[in-house]
N, C-alpha and C. Protein backbone atom coordinates (compact mmCIF):
# COMPACT_ATOMS: atom_id res chain seq x y z
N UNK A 1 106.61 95.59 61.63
CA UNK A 1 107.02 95.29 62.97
C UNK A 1 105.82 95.43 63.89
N UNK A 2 105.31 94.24 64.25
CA UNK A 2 104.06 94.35 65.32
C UNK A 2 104.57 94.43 66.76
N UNK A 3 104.16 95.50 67.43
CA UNK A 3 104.21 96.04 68.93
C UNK A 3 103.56 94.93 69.87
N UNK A 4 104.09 94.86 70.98
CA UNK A 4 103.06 94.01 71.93
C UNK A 4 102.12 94.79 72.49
N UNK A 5 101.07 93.31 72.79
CA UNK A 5 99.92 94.06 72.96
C UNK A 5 100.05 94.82 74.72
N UNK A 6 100.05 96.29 74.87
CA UNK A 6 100.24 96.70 75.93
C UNK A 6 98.70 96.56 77.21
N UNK A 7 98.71 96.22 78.11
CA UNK A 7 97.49 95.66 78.98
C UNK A 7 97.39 96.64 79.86
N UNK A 8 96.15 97.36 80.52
CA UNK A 8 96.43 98.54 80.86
C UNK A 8 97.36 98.46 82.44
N UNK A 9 97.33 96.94 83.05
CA UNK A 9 98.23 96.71 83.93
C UNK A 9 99.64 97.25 83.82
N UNK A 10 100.45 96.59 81.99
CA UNK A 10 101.25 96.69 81.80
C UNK A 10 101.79 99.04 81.56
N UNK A 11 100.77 98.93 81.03
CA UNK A 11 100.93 100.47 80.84
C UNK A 11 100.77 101.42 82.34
N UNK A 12 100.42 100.54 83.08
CA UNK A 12 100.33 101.55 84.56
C UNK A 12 101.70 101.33 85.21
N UNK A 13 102.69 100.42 84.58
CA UNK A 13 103.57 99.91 85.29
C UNK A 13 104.54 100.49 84.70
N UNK A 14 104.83 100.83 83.50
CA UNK A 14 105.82 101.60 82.57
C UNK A 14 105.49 103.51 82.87
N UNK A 15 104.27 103.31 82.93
CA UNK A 15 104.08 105.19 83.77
C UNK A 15 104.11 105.26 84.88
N UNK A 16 104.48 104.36 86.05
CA UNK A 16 104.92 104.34 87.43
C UNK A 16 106.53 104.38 86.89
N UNK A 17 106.95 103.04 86.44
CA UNK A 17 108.56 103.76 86.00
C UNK A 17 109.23 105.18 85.67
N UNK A 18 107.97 105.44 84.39
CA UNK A 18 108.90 106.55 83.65
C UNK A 18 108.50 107.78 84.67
N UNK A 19 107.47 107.86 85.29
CA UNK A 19 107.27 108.71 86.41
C UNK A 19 108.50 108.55 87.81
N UNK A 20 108.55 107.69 88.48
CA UNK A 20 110.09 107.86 88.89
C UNK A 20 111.60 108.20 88.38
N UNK A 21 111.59 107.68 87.54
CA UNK A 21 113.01 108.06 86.71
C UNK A 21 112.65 109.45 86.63
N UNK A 22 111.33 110.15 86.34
CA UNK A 22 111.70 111.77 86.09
C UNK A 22 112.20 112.18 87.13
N UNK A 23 111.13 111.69 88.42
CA UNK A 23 111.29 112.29 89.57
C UNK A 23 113.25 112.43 89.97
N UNK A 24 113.84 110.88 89.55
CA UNK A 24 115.14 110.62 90.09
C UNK A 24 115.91 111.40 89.14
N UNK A 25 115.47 111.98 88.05
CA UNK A 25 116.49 112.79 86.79
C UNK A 25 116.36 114.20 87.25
N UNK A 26 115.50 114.82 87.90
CA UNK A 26 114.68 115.77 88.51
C UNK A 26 116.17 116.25 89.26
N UNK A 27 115.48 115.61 90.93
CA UNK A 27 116.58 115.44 91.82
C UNK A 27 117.94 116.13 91.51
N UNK A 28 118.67 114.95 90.64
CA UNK A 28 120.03 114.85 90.48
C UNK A 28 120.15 116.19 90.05
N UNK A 29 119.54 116.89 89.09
CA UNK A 29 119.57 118.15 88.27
C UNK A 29 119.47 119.23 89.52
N UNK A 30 118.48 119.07 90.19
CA UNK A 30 118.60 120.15 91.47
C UNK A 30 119.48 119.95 92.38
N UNK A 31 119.96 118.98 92.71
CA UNK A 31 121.10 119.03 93.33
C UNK A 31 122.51 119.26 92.81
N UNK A 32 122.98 119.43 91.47
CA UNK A 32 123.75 119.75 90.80
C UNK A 32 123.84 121.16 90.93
N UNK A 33 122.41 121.84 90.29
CA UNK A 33 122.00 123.21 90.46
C UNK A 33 122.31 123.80 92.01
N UNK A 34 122.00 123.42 93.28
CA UNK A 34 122.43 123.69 94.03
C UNK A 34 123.63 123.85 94.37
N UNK A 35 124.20 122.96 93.75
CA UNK A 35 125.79 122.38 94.43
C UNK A 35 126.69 123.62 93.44
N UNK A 36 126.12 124.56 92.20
CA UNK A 36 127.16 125.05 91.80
C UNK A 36 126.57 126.48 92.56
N UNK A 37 125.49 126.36 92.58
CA UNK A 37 124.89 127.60 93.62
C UNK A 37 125.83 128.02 95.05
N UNK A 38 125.46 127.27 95.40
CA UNK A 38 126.31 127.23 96.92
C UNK A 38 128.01 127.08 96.74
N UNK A 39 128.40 126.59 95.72
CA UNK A 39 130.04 126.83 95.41
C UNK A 39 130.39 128.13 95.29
N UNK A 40 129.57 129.13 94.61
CA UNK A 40 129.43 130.17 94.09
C UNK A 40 129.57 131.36 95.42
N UNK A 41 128.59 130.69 96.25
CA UNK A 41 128.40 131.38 97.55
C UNK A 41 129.50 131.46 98.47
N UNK A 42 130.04 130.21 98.54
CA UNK A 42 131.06 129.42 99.69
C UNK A 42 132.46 129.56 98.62
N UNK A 43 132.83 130.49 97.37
CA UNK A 43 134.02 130.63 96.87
C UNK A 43 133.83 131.90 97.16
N UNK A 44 133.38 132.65 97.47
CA UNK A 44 133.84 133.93 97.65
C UNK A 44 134.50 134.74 98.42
């Protein structure tokens, strides 16, 4: 199975992606984390 040939254009453009998606997987996780934080706080 031959890979395409990746161009370093193409590879700056897939590590700008996968670098946002962390950032946006990031996020969601801290705001989850917060949200049971502060439930915790605001059920008592």
């Amino acid at each position: 199975m031959n890979s395409p040939a990746h161009t370093p254009d193409t590879q700056a453009l897939q590590r700008r992606r996968a670098h946002r998606t962390a950032w946006k997987v990031g996020l969601v996780a801290l705001a989850v984390y917060a949200g049971f934080i502060l439930s915790g706080v605001i059920g008592r």
